[in-house]
PDBML (XML) file of the C-alpha atoms, coordinates in Angstrom:
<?xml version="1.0" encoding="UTF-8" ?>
<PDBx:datablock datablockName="MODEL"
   xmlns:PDBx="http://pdbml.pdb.org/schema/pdbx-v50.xsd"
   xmlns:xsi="http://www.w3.org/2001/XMLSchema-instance"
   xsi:schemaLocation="http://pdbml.pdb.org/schema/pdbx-v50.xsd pdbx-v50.xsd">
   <PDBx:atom_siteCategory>
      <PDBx:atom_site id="1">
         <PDBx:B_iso_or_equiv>0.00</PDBx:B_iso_or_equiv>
         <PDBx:Cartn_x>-25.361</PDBx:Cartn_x>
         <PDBx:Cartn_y>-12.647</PDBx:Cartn_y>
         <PDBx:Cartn_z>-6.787</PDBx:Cartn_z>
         <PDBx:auth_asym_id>A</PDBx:auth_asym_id>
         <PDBx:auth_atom_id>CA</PDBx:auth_atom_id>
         <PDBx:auth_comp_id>UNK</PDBx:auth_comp_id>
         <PDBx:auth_seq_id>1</PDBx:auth_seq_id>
         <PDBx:group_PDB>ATOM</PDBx:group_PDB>
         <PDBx:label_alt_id xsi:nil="true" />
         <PDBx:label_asym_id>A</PDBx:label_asym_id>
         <PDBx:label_atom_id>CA</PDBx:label_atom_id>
         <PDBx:label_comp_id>UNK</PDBx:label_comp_id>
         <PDBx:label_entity_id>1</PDBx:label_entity_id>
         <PDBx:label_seq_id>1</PDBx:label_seq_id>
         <PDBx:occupancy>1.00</PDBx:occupancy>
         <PDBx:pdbx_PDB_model_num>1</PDBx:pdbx_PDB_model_num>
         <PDBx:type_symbol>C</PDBx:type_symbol>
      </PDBx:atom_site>
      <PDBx:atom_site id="2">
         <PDBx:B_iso_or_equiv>0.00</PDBx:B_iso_or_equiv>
         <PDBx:Cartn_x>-23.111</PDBx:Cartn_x>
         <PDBx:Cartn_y>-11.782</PDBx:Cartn_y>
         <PDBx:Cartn_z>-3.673</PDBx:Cartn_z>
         <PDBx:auth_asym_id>A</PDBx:auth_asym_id>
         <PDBx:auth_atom_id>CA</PDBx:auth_atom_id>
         <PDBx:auth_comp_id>UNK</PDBx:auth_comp_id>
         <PDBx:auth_seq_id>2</PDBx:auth_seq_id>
         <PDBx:group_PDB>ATOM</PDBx:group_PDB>
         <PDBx:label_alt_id xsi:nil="true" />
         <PDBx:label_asym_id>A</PDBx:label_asym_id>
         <PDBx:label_atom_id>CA</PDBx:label_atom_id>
         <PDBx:label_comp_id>UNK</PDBx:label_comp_id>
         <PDBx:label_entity_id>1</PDBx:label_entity_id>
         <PDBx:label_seq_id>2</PDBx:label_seq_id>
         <PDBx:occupancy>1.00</PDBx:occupancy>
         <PDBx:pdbx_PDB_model_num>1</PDBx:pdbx_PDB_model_num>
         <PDBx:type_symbol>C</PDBx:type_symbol>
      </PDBx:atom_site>
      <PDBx:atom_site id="3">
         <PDBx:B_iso_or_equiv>0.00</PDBx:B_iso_or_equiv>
         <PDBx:Cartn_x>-22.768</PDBx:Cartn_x>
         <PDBx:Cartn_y>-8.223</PDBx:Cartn_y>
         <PDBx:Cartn_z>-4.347</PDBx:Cartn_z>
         <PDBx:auth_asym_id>A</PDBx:auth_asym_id>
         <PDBx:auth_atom_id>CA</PDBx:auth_atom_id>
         <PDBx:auth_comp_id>UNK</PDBx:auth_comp_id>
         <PDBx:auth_seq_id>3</PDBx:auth_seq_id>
         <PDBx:group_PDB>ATOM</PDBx:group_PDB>
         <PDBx:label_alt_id xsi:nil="true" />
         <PDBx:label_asym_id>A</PDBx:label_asym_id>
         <PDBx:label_atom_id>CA</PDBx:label_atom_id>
         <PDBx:label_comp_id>UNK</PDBx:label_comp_id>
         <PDBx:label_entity_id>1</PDBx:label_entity_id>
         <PDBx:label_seq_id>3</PDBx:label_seq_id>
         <PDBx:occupancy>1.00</PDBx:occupancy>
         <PDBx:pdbx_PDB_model_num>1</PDBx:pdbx_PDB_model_num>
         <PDBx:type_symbol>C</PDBx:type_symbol>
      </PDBx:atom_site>
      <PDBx:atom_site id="4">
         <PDBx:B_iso_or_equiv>0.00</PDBx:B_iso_or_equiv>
         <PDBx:Cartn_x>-26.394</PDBx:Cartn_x>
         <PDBx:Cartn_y>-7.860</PDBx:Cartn_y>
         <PDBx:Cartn_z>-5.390</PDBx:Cartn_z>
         <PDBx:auth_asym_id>A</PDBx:auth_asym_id>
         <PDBx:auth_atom_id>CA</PDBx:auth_atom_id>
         <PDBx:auth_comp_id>UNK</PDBx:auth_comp_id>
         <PDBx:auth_seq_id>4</PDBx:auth_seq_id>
         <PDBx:group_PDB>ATOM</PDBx:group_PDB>
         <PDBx:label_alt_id xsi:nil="true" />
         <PDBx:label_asym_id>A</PDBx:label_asym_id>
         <PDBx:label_atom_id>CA</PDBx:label_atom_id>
         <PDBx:label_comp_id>UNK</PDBx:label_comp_id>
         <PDBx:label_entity_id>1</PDBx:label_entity_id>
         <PDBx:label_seq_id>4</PDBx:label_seq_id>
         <PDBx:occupancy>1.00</PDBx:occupancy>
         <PDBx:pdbx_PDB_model_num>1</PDBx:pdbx_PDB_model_num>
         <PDBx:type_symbol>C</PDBx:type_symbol>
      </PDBx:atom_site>
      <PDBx:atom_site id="5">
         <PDBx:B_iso_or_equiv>0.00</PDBx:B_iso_or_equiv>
         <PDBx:Cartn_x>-27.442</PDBx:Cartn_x>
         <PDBx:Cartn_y>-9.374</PDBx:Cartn_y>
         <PDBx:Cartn_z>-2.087</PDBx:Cartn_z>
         <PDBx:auth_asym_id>A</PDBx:auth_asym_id>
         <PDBx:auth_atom_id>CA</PDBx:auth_atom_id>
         <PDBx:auth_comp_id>UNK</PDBx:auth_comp_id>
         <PDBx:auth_seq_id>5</PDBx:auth_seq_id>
         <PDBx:group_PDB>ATOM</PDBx:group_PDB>
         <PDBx:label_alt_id xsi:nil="true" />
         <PDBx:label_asym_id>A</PDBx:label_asym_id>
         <PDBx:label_atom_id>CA</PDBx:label_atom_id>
         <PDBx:label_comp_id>UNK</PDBx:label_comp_id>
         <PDBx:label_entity_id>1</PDBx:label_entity_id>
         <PDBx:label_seq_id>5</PDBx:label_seq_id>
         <PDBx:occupancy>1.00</PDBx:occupancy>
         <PDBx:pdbx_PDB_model_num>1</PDBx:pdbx_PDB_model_num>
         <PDBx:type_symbol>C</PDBx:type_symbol>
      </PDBx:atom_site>
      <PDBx:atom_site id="6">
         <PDBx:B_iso_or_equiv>0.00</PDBx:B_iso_or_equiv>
         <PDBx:Cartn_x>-25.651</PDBx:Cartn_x>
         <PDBx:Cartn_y>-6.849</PDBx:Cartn_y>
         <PDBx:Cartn_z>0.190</PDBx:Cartn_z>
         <PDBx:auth_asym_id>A</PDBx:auth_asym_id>
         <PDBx:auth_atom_id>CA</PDBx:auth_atom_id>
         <PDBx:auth_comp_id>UNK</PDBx:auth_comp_id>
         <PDBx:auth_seq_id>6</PDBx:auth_seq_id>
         <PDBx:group_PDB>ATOM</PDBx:group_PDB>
         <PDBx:label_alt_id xsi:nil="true" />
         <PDBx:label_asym_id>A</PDBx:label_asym_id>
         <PDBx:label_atom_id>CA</PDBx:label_atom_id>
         <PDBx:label_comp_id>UNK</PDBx:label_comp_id>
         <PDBx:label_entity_id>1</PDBx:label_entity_id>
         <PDBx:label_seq_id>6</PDBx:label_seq_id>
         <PDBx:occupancy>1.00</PDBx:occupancy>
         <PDBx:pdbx_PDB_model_num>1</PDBx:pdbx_PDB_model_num>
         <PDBx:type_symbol>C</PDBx:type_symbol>
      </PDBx:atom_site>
      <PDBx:atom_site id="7">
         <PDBx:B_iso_or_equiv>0.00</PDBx:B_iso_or_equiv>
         <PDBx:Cartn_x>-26.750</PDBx:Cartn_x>
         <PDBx:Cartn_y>-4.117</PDBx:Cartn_y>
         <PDBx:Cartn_z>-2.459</PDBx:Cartn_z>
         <PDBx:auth_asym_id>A</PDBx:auth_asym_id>
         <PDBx:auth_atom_id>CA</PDBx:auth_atom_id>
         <PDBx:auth_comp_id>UNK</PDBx:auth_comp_id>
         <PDBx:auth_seq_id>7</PDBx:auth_seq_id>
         <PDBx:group_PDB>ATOM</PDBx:group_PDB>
         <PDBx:label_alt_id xsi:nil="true" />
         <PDBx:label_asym_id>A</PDBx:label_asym_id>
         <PDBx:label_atom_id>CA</PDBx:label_atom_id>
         <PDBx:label_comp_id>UNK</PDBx:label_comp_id>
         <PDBx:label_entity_id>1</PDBx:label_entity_id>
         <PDBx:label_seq_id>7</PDBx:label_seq_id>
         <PDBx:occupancy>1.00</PDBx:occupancy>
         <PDBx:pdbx_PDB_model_num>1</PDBx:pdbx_PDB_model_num>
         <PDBx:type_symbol>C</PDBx:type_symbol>
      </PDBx:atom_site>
      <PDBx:atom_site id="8">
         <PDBx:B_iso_or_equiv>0.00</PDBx:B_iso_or_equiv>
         <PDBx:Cartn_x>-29.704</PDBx:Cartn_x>
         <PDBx:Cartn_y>-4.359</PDBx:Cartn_y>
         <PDBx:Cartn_z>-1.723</PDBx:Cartn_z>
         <PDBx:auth_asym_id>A</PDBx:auth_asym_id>
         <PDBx:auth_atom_id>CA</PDBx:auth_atom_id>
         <PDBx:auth_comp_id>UNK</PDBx:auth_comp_id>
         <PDBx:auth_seq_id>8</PDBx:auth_seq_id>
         <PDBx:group_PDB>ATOM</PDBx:group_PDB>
         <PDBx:label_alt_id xsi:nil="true" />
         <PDBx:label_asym_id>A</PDBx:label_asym_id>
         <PDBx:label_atom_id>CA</PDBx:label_atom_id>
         <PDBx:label_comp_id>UNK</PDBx:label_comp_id>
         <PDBx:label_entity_id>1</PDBx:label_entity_id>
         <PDBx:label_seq_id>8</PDBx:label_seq_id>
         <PDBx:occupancy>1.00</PDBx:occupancy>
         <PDBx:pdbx_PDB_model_num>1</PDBx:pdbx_PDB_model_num>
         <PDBx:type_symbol>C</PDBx:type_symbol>
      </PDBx:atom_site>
      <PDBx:atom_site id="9">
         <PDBx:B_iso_or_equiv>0.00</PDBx:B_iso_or_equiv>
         <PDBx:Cartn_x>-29.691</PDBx:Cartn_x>
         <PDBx:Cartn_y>-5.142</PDBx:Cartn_y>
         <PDBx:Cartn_z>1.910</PDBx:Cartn_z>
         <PDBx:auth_asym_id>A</PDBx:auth_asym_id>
         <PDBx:auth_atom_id>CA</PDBx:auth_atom_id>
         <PDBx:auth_comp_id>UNK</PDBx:auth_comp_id>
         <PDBx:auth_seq_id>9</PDBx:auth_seq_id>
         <PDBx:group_PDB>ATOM</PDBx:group_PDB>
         <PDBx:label_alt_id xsi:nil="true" />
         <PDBx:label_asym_id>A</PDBx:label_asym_id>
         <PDBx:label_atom_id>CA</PDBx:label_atom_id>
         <PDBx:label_comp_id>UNK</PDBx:label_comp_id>
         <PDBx:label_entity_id>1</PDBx:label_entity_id>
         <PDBx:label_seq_id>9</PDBx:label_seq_id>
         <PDBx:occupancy>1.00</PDBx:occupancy>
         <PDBx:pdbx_PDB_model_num>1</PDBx:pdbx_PDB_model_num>
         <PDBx:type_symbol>C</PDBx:type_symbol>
      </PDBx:atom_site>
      <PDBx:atom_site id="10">
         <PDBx:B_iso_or_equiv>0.00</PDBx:B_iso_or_equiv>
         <PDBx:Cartn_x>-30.578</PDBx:Cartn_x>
         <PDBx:Cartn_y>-8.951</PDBx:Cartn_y>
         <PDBx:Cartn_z>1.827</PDBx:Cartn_z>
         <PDBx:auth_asym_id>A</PDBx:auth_asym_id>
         <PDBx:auth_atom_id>CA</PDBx:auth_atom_id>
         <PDBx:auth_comp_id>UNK</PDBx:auth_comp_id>
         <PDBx:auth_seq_id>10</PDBx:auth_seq_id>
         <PDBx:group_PDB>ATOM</PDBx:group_PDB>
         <PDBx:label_alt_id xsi:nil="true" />
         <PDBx:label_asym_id>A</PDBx:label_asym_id>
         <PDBx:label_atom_id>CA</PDBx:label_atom_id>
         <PDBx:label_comp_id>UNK</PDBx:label_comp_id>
         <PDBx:label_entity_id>1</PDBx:label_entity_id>
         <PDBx:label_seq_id>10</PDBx:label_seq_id>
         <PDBx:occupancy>1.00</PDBx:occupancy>
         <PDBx:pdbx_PDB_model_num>1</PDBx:pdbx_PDB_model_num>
         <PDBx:type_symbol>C</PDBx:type_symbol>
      </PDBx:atom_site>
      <PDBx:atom_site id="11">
         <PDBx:B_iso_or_equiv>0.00</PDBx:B_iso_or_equiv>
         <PDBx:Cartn_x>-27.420</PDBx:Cartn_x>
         <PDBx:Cartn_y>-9.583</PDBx:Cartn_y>
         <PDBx:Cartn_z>3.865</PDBx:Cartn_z>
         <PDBx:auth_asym_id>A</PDBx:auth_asym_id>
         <PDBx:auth_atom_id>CA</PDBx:auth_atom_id>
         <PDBx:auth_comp_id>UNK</PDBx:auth_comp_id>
         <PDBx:auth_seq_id>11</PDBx:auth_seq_id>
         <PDBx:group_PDB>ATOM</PDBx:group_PDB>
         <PDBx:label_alt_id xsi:nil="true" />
         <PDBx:label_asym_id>A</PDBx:label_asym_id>
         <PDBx:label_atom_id>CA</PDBx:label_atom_id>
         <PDBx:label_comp_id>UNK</PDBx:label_comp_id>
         <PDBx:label_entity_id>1</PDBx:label_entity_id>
         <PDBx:label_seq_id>11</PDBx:label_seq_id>
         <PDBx:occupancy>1.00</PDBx:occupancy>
         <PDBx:pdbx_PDB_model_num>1</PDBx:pdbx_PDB_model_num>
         <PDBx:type_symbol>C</PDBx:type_symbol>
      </PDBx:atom_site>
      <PDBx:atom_site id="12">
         <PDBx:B_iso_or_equiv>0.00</PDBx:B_iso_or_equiv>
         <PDBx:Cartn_x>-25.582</PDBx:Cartn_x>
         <PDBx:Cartn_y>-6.918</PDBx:Cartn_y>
         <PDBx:Cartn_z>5.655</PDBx:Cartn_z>
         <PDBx:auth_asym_id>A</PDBx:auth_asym_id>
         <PDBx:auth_atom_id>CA</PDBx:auth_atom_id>
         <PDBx:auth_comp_id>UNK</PDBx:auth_comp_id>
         <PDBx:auth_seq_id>12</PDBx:auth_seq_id>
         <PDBx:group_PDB>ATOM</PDBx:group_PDB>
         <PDBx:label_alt_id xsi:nil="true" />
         <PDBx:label_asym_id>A</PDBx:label_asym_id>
         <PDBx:label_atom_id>CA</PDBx:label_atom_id>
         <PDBx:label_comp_id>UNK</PDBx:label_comp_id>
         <PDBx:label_entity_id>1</PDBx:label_entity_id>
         <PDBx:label_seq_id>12</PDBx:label_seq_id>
         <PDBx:occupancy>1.00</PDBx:occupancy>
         <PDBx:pdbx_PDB_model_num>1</PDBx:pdbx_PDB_model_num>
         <PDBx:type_symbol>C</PDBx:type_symbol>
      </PDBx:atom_site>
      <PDBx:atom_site id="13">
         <PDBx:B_iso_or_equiv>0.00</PDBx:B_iso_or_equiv>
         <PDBx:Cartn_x>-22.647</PDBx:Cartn_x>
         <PDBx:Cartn_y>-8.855</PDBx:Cartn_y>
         <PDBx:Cartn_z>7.755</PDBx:Cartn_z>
         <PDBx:auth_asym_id>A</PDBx:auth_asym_id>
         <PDBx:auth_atom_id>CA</PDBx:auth_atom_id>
         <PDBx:auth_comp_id>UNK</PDBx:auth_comp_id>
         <PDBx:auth_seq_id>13</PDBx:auth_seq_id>
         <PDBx:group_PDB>ATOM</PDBx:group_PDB>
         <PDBx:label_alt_id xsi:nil="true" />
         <PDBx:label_asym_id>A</PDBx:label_asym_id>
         <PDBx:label_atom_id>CA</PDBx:label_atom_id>
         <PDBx:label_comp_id>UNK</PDBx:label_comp_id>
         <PDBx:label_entity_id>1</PDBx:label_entity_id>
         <PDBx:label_seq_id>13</PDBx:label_seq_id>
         <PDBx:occupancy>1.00</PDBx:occupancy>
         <PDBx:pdbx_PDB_model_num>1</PDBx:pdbx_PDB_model_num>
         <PDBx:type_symbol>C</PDBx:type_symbol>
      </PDBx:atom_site>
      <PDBx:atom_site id="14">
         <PDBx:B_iso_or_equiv>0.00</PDBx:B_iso_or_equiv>
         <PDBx:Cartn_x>-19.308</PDBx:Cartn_x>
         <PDBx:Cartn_y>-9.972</PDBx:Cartn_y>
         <PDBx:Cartn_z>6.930</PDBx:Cartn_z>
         <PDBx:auth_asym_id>A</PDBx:auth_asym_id>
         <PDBx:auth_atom_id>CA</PDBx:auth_atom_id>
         <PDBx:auth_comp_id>UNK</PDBx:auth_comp_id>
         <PDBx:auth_seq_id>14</PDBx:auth_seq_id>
         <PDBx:group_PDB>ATOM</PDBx:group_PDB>
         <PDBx:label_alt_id xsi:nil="true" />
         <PDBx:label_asym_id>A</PDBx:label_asym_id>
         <PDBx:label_atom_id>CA</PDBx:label_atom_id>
         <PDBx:label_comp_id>UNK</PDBx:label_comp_id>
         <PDBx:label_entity_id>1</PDBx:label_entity_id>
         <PDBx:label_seq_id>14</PDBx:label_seq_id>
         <PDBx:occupancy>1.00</PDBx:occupancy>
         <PDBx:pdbx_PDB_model_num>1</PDBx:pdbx_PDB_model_num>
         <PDBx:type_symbol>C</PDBx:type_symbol>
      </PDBx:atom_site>
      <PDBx:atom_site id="15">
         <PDBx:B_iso_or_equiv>0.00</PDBx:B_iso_or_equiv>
         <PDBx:Cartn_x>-20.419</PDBx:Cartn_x>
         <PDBx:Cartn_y>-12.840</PDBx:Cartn_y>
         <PDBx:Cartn_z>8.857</PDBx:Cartn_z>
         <PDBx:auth_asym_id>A</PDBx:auth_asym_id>
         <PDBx:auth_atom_id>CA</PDBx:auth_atom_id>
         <PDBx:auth_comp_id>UNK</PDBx:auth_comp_id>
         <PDBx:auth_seq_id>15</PDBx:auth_seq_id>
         <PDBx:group_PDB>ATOM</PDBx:group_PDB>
         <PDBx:label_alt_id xsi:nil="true" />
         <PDBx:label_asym_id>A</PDBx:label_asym_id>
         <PDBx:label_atom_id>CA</PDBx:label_atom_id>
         <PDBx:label_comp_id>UNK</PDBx:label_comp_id>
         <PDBx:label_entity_id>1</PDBx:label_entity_id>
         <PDBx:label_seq_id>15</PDBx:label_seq_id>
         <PDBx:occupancy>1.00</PDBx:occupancy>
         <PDBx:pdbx_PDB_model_num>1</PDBx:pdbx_PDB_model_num>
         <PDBx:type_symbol>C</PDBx:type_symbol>
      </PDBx:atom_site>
      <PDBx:atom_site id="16">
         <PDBx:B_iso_or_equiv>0.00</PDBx:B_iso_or_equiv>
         <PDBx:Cartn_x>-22.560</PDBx:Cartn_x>
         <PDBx:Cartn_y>-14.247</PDBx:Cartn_y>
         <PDBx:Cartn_z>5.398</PDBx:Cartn_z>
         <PDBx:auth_asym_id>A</PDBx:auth_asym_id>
         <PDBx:auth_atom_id>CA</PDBx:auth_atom_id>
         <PDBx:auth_comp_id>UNK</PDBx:auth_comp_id>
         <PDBx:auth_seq_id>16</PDBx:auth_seq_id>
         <PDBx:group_PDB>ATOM</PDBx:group_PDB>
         <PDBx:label_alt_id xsi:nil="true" />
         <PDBx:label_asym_id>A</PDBx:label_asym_id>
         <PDBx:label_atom_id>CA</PDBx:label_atom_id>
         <PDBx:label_comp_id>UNK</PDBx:label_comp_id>
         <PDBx:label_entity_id>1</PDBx:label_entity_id>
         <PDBx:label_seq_id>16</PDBx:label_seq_id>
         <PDBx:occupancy>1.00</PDBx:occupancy>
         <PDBx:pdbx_PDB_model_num>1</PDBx:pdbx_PDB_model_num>
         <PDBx:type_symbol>C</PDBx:type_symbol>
      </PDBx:atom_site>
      <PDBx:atom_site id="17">
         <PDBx:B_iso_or_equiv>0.00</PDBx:B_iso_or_equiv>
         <PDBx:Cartn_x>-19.513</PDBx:Cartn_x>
         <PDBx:Cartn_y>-15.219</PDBx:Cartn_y>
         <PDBx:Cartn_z>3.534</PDBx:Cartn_z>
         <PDBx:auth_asym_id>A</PDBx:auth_asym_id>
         <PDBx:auth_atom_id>CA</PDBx:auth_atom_id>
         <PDBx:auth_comp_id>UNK</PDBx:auth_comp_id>
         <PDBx:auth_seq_id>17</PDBx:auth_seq_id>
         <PDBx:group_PDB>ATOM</PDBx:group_PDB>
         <PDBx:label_alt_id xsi:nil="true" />
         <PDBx:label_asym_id>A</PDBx:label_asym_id>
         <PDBx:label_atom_id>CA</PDBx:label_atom_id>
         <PDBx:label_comp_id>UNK</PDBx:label_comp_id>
         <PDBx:label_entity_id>1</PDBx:label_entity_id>
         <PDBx:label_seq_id>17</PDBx:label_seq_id>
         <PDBx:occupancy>1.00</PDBx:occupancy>
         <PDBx:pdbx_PDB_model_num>1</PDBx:pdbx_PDB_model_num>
         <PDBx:type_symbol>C</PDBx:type_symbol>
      </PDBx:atom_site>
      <PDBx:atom_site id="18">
         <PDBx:B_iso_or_equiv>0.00</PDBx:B_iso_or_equiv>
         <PDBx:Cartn_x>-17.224</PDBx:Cartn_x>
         <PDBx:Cartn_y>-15.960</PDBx:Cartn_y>
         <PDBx:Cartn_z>6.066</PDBx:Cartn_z>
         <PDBx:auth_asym_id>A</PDBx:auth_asym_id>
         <PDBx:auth_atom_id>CA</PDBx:auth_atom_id>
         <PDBx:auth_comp_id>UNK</PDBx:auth_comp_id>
         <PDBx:auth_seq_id>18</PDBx:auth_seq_id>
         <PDBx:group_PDB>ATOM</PDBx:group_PDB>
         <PDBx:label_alt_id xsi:nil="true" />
         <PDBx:label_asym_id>A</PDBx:label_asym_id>
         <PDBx:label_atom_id>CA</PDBx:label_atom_id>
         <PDBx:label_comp_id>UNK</PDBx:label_comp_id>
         <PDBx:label_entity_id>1</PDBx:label_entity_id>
         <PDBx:label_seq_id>18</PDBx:label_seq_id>
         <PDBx:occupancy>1.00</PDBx:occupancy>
         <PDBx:pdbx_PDB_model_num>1</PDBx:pdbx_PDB_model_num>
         <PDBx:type_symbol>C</PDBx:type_symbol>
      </PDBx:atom_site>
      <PDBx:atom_site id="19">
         <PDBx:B_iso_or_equiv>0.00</PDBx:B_iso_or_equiv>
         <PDBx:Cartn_x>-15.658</PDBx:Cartn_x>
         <PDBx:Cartn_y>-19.216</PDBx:Cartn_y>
         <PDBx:Cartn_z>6.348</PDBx:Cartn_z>
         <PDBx:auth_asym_id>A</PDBx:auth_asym_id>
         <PDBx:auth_atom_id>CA</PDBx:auth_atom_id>
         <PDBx:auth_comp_id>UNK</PDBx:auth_comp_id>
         <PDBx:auth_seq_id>19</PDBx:auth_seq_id>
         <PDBx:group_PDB>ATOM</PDBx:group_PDB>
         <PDBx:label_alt_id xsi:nil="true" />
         <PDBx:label_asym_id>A</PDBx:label_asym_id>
         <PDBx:label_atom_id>CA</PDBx:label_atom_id>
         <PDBx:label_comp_id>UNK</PDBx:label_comp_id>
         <PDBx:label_entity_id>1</PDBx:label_entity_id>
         <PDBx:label_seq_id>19</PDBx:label_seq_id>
         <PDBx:occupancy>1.00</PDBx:occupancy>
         <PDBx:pdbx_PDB_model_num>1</PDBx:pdbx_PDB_model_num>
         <PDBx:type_symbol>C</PDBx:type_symbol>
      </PDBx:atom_site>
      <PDBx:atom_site id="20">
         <PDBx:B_iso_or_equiv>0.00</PDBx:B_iso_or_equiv>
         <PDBx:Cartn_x>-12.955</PDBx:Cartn_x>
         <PDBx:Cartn_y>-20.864</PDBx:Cartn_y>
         <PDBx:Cartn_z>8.422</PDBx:Cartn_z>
         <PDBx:auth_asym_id>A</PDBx:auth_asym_id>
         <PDBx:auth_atom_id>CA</PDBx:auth_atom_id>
         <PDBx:auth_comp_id>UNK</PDBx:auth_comp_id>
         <PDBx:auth_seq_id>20</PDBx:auth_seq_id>
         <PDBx:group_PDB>ATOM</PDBx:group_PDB>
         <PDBx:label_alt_id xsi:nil="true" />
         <PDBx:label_asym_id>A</PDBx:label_asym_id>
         <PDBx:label_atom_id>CA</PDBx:label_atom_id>
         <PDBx:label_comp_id>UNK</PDBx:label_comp_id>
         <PDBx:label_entity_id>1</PDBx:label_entity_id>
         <PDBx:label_seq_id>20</PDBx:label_seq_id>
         <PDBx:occupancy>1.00</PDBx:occupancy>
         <PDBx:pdbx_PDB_model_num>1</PDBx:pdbx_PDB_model_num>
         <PDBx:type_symbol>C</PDBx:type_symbol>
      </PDBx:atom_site>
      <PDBx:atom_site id="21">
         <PDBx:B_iso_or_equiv>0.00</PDBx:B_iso_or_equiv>
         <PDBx:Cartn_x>-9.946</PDBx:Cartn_x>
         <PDBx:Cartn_y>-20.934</PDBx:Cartn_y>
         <PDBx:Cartn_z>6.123</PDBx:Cartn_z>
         <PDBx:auth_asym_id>A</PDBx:auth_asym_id>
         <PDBx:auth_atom_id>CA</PDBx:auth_atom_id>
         <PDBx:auth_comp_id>UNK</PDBx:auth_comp_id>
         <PDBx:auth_seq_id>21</PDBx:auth_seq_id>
         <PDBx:group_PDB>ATOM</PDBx:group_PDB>
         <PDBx:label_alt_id xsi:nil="true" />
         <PDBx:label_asym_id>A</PDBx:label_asym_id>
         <PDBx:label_atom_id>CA</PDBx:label_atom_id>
         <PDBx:label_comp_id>UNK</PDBx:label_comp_id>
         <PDBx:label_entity_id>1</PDBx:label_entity_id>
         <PDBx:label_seq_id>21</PDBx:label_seq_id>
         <PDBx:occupancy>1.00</PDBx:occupancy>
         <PDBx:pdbx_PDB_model_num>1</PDBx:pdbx_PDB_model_num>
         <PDBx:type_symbol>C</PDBx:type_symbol>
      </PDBx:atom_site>
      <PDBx:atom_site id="22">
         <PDBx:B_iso_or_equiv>0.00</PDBx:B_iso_or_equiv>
         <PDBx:Cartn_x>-6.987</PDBx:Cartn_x>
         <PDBx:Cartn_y>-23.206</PDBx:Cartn_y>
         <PDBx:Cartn_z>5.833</PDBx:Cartn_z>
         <PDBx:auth_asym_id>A</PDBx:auth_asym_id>
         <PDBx:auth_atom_id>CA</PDBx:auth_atom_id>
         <PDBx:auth_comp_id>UNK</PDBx:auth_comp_id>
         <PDBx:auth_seq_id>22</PDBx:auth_seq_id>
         <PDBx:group_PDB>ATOM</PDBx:group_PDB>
         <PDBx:label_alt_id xsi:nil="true" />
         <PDBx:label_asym_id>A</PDBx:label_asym_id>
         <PDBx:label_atom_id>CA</PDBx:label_atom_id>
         <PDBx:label_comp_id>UNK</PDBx:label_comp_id>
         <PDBx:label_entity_id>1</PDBx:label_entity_id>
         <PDBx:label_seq_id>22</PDBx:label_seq_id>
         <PDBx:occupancy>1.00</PDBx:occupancy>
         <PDBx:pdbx_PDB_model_num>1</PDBx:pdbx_PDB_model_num>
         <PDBx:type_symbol>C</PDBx:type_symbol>
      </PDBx:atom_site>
      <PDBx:atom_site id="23">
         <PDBx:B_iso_or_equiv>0.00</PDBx:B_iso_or_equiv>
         <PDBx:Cartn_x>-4.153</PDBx:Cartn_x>
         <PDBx:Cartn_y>-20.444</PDBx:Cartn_y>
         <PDBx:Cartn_z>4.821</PDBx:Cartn_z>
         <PDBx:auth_asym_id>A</PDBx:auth_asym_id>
         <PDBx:auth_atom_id>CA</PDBx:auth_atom_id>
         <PDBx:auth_comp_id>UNK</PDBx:auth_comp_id>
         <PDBx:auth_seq_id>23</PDBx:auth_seq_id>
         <PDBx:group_PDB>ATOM</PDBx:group_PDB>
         <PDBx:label_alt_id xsi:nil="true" />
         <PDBx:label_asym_id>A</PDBx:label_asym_id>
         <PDBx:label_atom_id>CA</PDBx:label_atom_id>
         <PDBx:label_comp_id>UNK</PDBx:label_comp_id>
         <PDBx:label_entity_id>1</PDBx:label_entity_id>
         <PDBx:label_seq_id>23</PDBx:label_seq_id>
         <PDBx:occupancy>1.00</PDBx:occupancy>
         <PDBx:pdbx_PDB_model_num>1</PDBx:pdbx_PDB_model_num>
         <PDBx:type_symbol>C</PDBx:type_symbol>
      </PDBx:atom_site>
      <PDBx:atom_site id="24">
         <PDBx:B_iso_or_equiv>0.00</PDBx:B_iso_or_equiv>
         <PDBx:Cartn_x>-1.815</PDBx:Cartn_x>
         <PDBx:Cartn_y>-22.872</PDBx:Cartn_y>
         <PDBx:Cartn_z>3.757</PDBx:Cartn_z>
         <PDBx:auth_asym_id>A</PDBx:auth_asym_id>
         <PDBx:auth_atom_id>CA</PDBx:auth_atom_id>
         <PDBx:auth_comp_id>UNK</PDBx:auth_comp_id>
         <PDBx:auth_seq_id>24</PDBx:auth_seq_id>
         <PDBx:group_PDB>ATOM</PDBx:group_PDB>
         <PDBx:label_alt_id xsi:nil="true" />
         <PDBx:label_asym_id>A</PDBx:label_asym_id>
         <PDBx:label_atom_id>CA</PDBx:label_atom_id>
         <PDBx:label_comp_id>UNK</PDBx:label_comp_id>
         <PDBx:label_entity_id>1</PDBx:label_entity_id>
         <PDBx:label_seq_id>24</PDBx:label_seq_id>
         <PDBx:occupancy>1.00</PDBx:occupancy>
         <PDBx:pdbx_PDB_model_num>1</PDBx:pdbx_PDB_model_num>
         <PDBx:type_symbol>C</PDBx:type_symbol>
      </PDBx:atom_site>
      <PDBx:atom_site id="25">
         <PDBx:B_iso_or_equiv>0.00</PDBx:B_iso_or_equiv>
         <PDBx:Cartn_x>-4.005</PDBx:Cartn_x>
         <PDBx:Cartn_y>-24.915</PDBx:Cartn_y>
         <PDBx:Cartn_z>1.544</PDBx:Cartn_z>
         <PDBx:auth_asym_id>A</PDBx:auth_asym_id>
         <PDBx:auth_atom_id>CA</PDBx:auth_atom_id>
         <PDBx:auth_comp_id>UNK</PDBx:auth_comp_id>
         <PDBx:auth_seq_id>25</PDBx:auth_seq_id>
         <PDBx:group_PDB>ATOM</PDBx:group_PDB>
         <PDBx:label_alt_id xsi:nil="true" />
         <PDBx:label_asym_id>A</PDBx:label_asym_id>
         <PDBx:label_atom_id>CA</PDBx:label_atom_id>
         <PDBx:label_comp_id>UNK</PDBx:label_comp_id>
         <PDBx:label_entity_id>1</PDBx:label_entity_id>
         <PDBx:label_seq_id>25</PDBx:label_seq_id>
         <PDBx:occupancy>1.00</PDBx:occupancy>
         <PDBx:pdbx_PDB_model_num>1</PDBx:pdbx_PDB_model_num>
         <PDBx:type_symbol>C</PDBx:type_symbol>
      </PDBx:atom_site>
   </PDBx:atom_siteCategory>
</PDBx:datablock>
């Protein structure tokens, strides 16, 4: 679904699945 979302333009920015990560956990 992700990919097929910025395939075909319905997102466009990194922004849609970033998420503030925990990089030990």
């Amino acid at each position: 679904y992700v990919y097929e979302q910025y395939r075909d333009g319905e997102i466009t920015s990194d922004d849609d699945v970033a998420v503030m990560l925990d990089m030990d956990t």
